[in-house]
Protein backbone atom coordinates (compact mmCIF):
# COMPACT_ATOMS: atom_id res chain seq x y z
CA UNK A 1 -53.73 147.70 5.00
CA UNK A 2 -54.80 144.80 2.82
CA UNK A 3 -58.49 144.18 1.93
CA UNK A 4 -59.19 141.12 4.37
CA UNK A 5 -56.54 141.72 7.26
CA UNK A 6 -57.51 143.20 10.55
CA UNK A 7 -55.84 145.80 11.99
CA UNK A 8 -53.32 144.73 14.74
CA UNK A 9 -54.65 144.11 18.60
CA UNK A 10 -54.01 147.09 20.54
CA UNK A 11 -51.46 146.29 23.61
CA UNK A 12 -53.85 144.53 26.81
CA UNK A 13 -52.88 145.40 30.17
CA UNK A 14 -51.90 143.11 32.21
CA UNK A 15 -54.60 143.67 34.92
CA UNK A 16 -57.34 142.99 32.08
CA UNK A 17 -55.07 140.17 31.25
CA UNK A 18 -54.88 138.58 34.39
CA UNK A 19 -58.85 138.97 34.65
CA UNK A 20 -59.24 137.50 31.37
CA UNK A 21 -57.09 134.32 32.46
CA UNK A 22 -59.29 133.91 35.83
CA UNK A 23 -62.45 134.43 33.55
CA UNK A 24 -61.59 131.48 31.62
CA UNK A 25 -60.64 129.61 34.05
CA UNK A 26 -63.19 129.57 35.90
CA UNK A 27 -65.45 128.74 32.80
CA UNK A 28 -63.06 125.71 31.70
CA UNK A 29 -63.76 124.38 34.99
CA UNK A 30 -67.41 124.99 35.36
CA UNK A 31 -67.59 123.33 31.25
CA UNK A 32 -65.09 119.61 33.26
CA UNK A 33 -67.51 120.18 35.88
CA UNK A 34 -70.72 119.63 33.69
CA UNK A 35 -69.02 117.68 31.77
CA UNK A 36 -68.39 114.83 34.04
CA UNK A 37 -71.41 115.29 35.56
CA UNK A 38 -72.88 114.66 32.42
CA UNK A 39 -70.42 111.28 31.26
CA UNK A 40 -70.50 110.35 34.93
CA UNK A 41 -74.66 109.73 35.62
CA UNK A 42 -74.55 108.51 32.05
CA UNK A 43 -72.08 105.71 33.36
CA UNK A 44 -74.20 105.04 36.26
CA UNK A 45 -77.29 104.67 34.64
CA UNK A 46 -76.41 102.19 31.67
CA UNK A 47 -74.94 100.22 35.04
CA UNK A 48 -78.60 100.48 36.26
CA UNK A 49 -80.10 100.04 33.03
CA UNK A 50 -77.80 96.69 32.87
CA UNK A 51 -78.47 95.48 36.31
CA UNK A 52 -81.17 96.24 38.26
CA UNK A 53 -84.00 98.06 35.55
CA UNK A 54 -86.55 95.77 35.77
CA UNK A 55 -86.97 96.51 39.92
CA UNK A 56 -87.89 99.88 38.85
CA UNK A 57 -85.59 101.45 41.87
CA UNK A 58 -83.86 103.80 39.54
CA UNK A 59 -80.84 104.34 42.43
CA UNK A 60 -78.77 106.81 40.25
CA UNK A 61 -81.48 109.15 41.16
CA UNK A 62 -80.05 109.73 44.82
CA UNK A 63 -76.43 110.53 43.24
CA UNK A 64 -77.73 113.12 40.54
CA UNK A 65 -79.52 115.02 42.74
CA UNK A 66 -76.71 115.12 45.34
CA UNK A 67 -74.16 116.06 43.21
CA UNK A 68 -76.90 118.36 41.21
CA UNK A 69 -77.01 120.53 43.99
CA UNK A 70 -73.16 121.00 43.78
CA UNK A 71 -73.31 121.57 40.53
CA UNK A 72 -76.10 124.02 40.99
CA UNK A 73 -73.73 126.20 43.41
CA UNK A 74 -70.97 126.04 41.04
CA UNK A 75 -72.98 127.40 38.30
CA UNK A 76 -74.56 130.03 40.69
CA UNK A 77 -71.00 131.12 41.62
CA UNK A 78 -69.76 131.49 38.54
CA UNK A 79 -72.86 133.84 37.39
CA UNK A 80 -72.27 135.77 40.23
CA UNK A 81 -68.78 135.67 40.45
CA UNK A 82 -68.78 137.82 37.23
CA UNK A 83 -71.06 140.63 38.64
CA UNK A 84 -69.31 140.44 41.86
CA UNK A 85 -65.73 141.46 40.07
CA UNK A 86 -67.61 144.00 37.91
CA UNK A 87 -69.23 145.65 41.13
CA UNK A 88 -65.88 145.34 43.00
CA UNK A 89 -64.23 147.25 40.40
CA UNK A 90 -66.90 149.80 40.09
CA UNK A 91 -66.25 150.11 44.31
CA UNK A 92 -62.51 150.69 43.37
CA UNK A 93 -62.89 153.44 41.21
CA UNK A 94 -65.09 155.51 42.71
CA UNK A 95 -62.84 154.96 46.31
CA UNK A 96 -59.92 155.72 43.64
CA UNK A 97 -61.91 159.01 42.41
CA UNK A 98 -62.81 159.94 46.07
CA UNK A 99 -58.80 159.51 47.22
CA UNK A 100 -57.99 161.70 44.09
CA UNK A 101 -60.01 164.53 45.23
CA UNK A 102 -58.79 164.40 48.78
C-alpha cells in the first residue's frame, strides 16, 4: 500500500446499510426541521420588527412556542429513537441466542 492511501472499506451488510440510510434520514430531517424553524420565526419577526414593534406585543412569541414544542418532540424522538433501535437489537439477539439453544 502507498504511504497516504487507506486501506479499502470492508464489504457493509446490507442490514447495517439500511440502518445507516434511516439514521441519516432521520437526522437530515430533524437538521430541515430546525432549519426552517430557525429561517421561519426569523421571517416573522423582522415582519414584527417592521410593523407593529413599537406596541411592544411581540406576537411571534405565540407561534415559536407552539411550534417549539413540536420541535421539542421531534428532537426527543430522534434521541430516543437511536437507543430504542440499539435496545431492540440487543432484544433480538439474545431471543436469537435463546432460539439457538432450544
Amino acid at each position: 500500500m502507498v504511504q497516504g492511501q487507506q486501506p479499502p472499506n470492508p464489504p457493509v451488510s446490507n442490514e447495517l446499510r439500511e440502518k445507516a440510510e434511516k439514521r441519516v434520514s432521520q437526522k437530515m430531517a430533524l437538521l430541515s426541521h430546525i432549519g426552517s424553524y430557525v429561517i421561519i420565526n426569523g421571517f416573522l419577526i423582522m415582519i414584527w420588527a417592521v410593523t407593529g414593534a413599537d406596541t411592544g406585543n411581540f406576537w411571534p412569541i405565540w407561534i415559536m412556542i407552539g411550534w417549539g414544542i413540536g420541535l421539542a418532540f421531534h428532537i426527543f424522538g430522534y434521541i430516543t429513537g437511536k437507543r430504542s433501535d440499539a435496545m431492540r437489537d440487543k432484544m433480538v439477539e439474545k431471543e436469537l441466542n435463546k432460539i439457538k439453544k432450544q
